[in-house]
Protein backbone atom coordinates (compact mmCIF):
# COMPACT_ATOMS: atom_id res chain seq x y z
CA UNK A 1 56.05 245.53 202.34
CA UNK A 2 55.79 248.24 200.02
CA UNK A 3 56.88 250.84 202.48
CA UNK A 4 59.86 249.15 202.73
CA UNK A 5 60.79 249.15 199.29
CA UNK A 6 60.01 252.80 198.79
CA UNK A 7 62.11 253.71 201.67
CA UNK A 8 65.11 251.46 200.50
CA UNK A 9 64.89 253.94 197.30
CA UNK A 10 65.08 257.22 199.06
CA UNK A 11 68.06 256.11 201.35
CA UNK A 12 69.86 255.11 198.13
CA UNK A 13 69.50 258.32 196.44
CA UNK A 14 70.25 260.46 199.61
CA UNK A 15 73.82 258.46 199.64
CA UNK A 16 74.48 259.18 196.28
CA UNK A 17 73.72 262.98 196.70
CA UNK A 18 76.46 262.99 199.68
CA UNK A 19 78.97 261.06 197.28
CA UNK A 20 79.00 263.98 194.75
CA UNK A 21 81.38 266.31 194.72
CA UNK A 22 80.63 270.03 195.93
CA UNK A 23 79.83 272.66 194.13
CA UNK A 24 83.13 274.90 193.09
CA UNK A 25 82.95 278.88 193.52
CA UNK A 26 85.74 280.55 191.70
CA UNK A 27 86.65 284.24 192.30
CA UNK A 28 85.99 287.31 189.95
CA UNK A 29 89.37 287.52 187.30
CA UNK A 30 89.26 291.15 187.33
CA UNK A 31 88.56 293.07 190.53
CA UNK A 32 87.51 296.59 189.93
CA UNK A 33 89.02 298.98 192.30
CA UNK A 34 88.00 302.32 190.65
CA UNK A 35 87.35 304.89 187.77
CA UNK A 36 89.57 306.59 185.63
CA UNK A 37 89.17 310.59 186.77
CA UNK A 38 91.87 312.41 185.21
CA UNK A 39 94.13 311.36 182.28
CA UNK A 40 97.35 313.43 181.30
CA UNK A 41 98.84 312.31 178.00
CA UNK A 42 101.40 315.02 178.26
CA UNK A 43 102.66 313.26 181.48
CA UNK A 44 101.35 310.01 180.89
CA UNK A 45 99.91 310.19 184.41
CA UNK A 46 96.46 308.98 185.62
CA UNK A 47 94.13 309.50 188.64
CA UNK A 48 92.15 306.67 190.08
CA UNK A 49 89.42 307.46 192.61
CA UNK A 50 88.99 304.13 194.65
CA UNK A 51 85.25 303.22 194.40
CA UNK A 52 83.73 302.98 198.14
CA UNK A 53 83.65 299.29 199.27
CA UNK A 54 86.45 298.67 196.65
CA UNK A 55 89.03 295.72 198.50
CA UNK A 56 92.10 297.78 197.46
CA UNK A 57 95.19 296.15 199.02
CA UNK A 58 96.92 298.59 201.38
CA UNK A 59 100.24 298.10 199.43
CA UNK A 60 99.20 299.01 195.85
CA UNK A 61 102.14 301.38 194.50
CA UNK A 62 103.92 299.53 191.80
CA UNK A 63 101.10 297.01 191.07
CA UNK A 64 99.86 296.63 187.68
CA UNK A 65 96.61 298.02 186.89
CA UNK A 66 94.33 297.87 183.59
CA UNK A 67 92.04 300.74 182.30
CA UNK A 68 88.70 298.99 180.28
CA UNK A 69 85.96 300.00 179.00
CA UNK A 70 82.51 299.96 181.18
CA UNK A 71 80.32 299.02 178.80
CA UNK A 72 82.52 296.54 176.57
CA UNK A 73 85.16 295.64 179.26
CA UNK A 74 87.69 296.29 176.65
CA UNK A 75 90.95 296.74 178.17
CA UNK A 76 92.01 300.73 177.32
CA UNK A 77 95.17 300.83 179.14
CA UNK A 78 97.64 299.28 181.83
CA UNK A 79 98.92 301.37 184.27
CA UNK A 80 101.32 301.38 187.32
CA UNK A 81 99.97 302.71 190.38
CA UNK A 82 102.00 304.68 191.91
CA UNK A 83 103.30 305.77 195.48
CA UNK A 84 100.71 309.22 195.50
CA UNK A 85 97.60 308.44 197.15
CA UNK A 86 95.34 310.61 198.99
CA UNK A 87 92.28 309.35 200.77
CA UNK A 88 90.51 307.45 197.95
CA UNK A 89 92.41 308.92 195.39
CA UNK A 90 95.52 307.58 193.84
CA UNK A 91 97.96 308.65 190.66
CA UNK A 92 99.20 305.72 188.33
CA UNK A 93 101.82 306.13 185.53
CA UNK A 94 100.11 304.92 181.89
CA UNK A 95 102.51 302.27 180.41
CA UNK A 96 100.23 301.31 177.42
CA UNK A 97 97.54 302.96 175.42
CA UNK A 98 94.85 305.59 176.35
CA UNK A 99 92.48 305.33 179.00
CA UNK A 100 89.53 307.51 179.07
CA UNK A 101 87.55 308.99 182.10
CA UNK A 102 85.41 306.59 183.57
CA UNK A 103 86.74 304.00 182.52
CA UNK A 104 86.87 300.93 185.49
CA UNK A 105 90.67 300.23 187.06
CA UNK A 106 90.79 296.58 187.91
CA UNK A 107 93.58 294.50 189.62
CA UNK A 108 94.28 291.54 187.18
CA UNK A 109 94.63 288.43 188.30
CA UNK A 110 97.40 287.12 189.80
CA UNK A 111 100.44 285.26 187.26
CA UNK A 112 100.36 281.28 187.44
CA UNK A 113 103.49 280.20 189.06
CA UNK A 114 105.88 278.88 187.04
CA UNK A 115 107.08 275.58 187.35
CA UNK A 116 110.97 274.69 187.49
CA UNK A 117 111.85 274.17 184.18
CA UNK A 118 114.12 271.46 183.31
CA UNK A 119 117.83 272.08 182.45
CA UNK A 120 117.92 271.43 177.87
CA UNK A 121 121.15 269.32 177.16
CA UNK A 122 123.11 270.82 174.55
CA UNK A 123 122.65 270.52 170.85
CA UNK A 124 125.11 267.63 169.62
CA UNK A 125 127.92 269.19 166.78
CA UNK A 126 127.99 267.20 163.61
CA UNK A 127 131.43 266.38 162.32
């Protein structure tokens, strides 16, 4: 009798384990791709050496990039990759502030869509 009533326990907790929800695994919001080498402020020109099992997509002139700090993960810079690459190094055009060498190049993440926006009826004229 009692084995039955222990057992009736352990099948009602291993139900209510498969009722709850699974675990969610969200994504990195910065992925690094590189290191800051070479920083021209004449030019406002940059070189980024791609680090070695970096995911770097294959199309990444023209993509916004940010400079940070290693240690602080400050952001130091945004930059525009541009078209130059060579092997695992690539040039990017500094838009914003000063990056320094070393510091990490990540990809940011990715804008949330934008929802259509509703059309705002015009502003009634008082007479």
């Amino acid at each position: 009798m009692l084995l039955l009533a222990l057992s009736g326990c352990a099948t009602t907790r291993a139900k209510s384990l498969l009722k709850a929800p699974p675990p969610r695994y969200t994504a990195a919001t910065n992925q690094e791709i590189g290191r800051v080498l070479r920083y021209d402020p004449a030019a406002a020109t940059a070189l980024v050496e791609i680090m070695p099992l970096a995911n770097v997509p294959n199309e990444l002139a023209g993509r916004e990039l940010v400079a940070r700090h290693p240690d602080t993960l400050a952001p130091t810079a945004r930059l525009i990759a541009s078209p130059h690459r060579q092997n695992r190094v690539f040039g990017a055009y500094v838009v914003q502030g000063t990056p320094a060498l070393g510091d990490e190049v990540v990809l940011p993440p990715p804008a949330p869509p934008v929802g259509p926006t509703q059309p705002v009826a015009p502003a009634a004229k008082g007479k």
